[in-house]
C-alpha atoms as a PDB file:
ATOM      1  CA  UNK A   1     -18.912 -19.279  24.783  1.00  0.00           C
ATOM      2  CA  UNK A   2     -17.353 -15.789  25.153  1.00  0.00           C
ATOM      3  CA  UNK A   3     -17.258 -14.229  28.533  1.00  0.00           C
ATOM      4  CA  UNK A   4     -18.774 -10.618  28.725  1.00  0.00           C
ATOM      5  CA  UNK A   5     -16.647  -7.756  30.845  1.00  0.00           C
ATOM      6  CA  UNK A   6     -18.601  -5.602  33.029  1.00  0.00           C
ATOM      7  CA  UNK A   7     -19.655  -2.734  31.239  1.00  0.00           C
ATOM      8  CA  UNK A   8     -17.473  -0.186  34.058  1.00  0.00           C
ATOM      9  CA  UNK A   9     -14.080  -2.215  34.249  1.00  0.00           C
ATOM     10  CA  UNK A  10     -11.643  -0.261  36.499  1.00  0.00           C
ATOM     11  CA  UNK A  11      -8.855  -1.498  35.013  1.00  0.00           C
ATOM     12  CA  UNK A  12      -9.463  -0.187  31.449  1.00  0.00           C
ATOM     13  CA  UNK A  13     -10.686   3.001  32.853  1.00  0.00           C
ATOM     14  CA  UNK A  14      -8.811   6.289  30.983  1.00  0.00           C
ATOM     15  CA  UNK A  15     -10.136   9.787  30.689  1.00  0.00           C
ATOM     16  CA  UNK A  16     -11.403  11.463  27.708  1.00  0.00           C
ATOM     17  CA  UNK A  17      -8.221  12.981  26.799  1.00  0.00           C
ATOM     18  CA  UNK A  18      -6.148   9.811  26.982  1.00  0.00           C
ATOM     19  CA  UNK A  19      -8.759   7.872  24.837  1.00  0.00           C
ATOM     20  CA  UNK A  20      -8.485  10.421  22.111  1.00  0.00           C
ATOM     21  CA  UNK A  21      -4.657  10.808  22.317  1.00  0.00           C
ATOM     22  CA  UNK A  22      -4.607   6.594  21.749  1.00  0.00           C
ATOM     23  CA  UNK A  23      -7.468   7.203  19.297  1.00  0.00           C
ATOM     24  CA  UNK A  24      -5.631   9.821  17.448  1.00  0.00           C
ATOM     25  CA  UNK A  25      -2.291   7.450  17.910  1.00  0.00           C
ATOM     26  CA  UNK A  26      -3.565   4.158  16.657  1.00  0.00           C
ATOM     27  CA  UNK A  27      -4.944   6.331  13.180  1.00  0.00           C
ATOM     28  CA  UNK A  28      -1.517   7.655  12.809  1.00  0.00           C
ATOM     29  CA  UNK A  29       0.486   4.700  12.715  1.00  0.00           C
ATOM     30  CA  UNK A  30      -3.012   2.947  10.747  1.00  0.00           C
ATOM     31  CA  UNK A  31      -1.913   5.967   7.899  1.00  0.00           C
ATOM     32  CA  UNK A  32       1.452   5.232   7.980  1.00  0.00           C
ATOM     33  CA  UNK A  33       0.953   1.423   7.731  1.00  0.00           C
ATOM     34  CA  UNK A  34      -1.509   2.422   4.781  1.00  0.00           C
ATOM     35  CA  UNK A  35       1.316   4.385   3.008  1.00  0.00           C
ATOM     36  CA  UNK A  36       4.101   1.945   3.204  1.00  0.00           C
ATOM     37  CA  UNK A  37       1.684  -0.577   1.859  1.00  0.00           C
ATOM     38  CA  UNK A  38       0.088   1.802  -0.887  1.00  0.00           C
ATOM     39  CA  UNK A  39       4.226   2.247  -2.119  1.00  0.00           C
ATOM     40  CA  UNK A  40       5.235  -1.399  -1.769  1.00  0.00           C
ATOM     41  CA  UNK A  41       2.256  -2.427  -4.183  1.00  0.00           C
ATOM     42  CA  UNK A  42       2.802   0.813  -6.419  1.00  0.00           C
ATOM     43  CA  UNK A  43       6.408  -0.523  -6.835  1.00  0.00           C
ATOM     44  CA  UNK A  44       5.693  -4.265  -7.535  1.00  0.00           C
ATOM     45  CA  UNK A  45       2.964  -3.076 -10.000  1.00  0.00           C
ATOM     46  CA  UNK A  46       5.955  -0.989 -11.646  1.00  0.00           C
ATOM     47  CA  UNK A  47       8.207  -3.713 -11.714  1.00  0.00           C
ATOM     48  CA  UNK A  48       5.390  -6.247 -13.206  1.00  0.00           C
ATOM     49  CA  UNK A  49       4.083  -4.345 -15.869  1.00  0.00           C
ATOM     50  CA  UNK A  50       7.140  -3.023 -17.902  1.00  0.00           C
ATOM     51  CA  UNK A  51       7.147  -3.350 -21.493  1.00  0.00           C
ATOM     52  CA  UNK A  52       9.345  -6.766 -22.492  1.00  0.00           C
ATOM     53  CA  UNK A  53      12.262  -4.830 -24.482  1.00  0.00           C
ATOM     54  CA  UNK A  54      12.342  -5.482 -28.003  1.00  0.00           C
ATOM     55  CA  UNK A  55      14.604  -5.764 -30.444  1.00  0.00           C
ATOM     56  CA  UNK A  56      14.341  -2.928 -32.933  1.00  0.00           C
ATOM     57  CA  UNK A  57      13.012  -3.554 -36.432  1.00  0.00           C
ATOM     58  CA  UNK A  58      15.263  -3.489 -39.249  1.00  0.00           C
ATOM     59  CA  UNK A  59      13.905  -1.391 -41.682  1.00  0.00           C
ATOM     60  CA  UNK A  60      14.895  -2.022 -45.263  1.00  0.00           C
ATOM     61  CA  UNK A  61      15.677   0.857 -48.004  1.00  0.00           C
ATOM     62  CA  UNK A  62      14.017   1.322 -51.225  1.00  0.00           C
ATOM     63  CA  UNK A  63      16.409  -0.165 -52.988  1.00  0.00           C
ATOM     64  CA  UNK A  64      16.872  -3.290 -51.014  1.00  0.00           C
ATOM     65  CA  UNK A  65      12.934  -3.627 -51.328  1.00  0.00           C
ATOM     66  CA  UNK A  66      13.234  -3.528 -55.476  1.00  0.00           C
ATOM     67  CA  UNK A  67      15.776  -6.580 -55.237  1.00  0.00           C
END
């Protein structure tokens, strides 16, 4: 079973202004963590999906093809 804080706890009491300056700092570094992620997968996916290189085809003249 979970314990329940009082609603009022004094010790996690901050003003307005500091819970929106955390607020606003926990979204920041929530973007940021977002965007390094977003990349790293964006740069796998690069390195996982490029075309096998092939060896090119040898084409043949007319007058090998008459032969």
């Amino acid at each position: 079973m979970t314990r329940k804080r009082p609603a009022k706890s004094p010790e996690y009491a901050v003003s307005d202004e500091a819970a929106a300056y955390i607020a606003d700092a926990l979204m920041e570094l929530a973007l940021q963590f977002e965007a390094t992620h977003f990349a790293q997968i964006r740069r796998h996916a690069k390195t996982q999906h490029r075309p096998a290189a092939t060896p090119p085809v040898r084409q043949t003249s007319r007058c090998e093809r008459r032969k």
